[in-house]
N, C-alpha and C. Protein backbone atom coordinates (compact mmCIF):
# COMPACT_ATOMS: atom_id res chain seq x y z
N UNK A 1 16.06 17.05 144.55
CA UNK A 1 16.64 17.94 143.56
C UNK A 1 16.48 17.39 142.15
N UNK A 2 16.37 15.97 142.11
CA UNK A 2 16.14 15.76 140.98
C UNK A 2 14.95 15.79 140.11
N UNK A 3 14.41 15.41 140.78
CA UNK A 3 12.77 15.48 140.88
C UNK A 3 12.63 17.05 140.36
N UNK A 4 13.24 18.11 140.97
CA UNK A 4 12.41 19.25 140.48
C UNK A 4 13.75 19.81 139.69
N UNK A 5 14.43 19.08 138.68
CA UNK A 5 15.26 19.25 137.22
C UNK A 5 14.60 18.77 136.49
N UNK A 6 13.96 17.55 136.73
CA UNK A 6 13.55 16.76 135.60
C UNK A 6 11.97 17.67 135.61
N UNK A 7 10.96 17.19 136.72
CA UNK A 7 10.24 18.72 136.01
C UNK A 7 10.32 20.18 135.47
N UNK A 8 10.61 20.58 135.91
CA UNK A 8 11.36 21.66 135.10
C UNK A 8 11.75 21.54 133.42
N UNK A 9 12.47 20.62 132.88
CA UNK A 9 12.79 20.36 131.98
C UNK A 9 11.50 20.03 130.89
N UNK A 10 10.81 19.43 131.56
CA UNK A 10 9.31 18.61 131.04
C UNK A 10 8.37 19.96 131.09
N UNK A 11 8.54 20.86 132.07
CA UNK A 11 7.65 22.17 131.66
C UNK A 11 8.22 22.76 130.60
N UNK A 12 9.76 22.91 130.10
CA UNK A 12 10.33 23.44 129.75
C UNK A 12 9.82 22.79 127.66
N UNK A 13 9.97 21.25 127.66
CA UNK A 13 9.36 20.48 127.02
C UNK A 13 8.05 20.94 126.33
N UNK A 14 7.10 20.64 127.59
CA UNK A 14 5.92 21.28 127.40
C UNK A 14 5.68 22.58 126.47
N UNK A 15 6.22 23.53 127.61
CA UNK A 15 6.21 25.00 126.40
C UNK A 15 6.67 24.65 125.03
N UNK A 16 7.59 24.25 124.88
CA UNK A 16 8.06 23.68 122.85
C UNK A 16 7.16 23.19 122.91
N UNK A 17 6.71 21.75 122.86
CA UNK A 17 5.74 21.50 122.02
C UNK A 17 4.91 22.67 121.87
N UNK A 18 4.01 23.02 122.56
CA UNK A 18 3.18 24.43 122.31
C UNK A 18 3.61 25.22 121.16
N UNK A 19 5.01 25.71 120.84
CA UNK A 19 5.34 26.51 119.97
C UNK A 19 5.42 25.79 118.51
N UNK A 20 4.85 24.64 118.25
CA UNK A 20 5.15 23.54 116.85
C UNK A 20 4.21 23.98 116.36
N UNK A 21 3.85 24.71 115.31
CA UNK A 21 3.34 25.29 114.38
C UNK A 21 2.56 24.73 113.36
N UNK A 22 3.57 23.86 112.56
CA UNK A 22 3.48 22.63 111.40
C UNK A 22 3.42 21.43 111.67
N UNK A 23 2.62 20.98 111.64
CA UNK A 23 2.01 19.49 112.25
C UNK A 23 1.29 18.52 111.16
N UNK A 24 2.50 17.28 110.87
CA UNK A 24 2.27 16.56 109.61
C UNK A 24 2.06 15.38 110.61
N UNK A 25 1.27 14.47 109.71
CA UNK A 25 1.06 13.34 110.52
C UNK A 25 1.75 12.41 111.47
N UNK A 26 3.08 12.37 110.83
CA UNK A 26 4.00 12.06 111.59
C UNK A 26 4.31 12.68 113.09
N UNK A 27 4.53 13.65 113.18
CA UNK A 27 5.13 14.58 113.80
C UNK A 27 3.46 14.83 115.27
N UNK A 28 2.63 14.42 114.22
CA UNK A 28 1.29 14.57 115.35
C UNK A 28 1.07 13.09 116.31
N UNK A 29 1.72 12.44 116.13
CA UNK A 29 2.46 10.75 116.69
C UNK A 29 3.38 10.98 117.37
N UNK A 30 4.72 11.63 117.01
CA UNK A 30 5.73 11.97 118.23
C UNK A 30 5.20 13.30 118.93
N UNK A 31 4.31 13.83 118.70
CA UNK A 31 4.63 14.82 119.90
C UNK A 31 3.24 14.06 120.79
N UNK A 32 2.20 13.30 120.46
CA UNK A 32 1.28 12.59 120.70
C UNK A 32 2.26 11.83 122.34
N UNK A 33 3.30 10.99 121.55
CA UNK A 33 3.94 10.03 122.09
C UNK A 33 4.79 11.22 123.44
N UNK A 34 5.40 12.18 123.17
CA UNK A 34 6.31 12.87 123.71
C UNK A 34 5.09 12.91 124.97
N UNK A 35 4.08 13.45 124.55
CA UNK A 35 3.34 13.88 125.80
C UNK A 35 3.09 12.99 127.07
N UNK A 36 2.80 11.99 126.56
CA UNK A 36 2.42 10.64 127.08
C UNK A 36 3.68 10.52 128.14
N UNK A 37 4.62 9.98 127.65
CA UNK A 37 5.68 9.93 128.64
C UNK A 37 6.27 11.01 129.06
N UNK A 38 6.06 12.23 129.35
CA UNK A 38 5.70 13.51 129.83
C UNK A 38 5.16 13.45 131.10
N UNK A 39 3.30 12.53 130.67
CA UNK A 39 2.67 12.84 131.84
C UNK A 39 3.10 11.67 132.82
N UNK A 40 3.22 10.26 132.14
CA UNK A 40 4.19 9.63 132.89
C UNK A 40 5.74 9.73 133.81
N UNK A 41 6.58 10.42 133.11
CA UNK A 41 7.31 10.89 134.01
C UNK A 41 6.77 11.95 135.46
N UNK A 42 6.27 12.59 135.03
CA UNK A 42 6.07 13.43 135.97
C UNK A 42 4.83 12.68 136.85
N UNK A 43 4.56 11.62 136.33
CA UNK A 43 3.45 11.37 137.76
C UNK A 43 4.49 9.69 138.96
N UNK A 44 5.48 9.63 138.43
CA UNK A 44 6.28 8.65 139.01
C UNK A 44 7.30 9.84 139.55
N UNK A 45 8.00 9.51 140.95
CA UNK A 45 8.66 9.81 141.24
C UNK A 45 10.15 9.48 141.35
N UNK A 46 11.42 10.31 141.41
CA UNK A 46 12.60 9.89 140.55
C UNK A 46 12.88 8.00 141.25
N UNK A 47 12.99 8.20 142.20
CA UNK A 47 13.70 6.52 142.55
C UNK A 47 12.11 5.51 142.67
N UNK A 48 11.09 5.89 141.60
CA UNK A 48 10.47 4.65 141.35
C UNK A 48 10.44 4.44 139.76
N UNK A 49 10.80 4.88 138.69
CA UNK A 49 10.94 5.49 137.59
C UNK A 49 12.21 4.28 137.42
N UNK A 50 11.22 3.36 136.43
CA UNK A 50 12.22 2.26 135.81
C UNK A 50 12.48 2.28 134.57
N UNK A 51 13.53 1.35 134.58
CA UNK A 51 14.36 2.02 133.06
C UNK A 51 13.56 1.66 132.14
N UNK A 52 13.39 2.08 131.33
CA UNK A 52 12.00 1.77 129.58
C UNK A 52 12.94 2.15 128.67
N UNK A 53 13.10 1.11 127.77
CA UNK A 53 14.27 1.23 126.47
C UNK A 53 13.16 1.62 125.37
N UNK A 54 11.99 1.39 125.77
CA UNK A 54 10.89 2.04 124.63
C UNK A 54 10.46 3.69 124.87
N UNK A 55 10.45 4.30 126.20
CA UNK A 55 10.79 5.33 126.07
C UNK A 55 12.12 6.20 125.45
N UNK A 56 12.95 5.84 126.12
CA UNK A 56 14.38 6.18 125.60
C UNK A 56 14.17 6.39 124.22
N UNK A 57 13.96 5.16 123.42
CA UNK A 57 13.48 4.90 121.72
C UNK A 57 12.90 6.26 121.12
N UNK A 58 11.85 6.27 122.30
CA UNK A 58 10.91 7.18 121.65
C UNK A 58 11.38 8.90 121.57
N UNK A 59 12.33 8.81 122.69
CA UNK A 59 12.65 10.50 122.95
C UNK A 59 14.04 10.79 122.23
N UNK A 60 14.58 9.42 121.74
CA UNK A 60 15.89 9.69 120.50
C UNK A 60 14.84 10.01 119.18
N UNK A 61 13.75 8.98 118.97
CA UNK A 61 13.28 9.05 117.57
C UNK A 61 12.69 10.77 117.43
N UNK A 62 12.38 11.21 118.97
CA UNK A 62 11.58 12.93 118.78
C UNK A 62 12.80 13.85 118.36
N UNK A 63 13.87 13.35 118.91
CA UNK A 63 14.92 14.58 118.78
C UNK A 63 15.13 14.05 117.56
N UNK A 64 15.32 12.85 117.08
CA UNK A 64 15.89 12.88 115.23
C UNK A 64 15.08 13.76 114.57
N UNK A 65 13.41 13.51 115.08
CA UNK A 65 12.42 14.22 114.21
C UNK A 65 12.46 15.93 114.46
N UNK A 66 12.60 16.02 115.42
CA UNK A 66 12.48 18.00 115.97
C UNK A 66 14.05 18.30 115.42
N UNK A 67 15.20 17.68 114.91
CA UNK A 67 16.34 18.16 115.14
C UNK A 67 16.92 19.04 114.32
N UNK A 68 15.85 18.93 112.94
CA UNK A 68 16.11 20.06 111.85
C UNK A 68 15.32 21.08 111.85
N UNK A 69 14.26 20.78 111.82
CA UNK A 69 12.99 22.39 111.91
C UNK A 69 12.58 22.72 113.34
N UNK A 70 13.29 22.18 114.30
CA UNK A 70 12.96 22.60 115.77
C UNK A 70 14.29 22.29 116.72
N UNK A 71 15.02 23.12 116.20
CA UNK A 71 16.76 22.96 116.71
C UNK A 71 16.38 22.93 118.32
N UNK A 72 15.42 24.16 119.43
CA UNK A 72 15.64 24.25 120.19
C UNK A 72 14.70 23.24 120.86
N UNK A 73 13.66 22.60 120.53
CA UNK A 73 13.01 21.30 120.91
C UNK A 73 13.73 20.10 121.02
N UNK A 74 15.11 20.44 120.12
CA UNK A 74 15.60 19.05 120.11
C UNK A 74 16.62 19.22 121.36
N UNK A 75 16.98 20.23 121.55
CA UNK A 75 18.02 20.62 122.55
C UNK A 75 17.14 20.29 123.92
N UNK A 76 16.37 20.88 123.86
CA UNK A 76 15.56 20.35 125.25
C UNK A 76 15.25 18.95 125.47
N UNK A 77 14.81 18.30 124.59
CA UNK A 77 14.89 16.89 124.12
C UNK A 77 15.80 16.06 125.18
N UNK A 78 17.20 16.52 124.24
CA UNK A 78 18.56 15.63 124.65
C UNK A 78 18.71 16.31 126.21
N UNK A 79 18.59 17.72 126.71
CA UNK A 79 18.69 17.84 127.92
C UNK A 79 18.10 16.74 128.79
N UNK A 80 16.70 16.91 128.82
CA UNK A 80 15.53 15.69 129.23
C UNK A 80 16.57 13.94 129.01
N UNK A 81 16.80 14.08 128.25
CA UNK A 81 17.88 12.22 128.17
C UNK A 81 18.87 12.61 129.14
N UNK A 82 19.95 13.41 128.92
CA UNK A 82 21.14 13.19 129.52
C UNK A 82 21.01 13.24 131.25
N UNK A 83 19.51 13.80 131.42
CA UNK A 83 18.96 14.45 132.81
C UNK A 83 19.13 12.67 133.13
N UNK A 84 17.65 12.17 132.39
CA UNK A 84 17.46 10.82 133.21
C UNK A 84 18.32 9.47 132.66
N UNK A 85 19.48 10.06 131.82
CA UNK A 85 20.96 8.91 131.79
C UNK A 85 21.24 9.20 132.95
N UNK A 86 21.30 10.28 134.07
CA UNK A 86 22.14 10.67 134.92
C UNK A 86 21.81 9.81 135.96
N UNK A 87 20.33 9.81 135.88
CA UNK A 87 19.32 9.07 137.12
C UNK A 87 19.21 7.40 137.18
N UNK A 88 20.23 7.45 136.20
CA UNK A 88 19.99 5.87 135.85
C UNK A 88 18.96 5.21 135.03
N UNK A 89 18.11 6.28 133.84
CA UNK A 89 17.45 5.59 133.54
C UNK A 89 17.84 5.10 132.53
């Protein structure tokens, strides 16, 4: 069950990025980065999926960055964290 929340969420992910419009250099680095551990999550399965404080890093620093001109990217964002705080990551 968890396994198919947390995908879900990451398709859900997926589609936002798709909808980012305005793409400054910055922003072409975190969603660069977002993807990456995207395809990583989803190719590990939930109880082999170890904790990474550099991911974590990276998916607080996307929601700081999406949290003003992409309210609902950032919401999906923090869904995606609180999913895999839940899982122990």
């Amino acid at each position: 069950m968890e396994q198919q929340k947390l995908r879900e969420l990451l398709d859900t992910l997926h589609h936002e990025l798709e909808q980012v419009e305005s793409i400054d250099s910055t922003t072409e680095v975190v969603m660069t980065n977002l993807r990456v551990d995207m395809k990583r999550l989803l190719d590990e399965k939930v109880g082999t999926i170890h904790k990474d404080e550099s991911l974590m890093e990276r998916m607080n620093e996307a929601l700081d960055h999406f949290e003003t001109d992409h309210p609902k990217l950032s919401l999906t964002i923090q869904h995606l964290l609180d999913s895999l705080a839940k899982m122990g990551f």
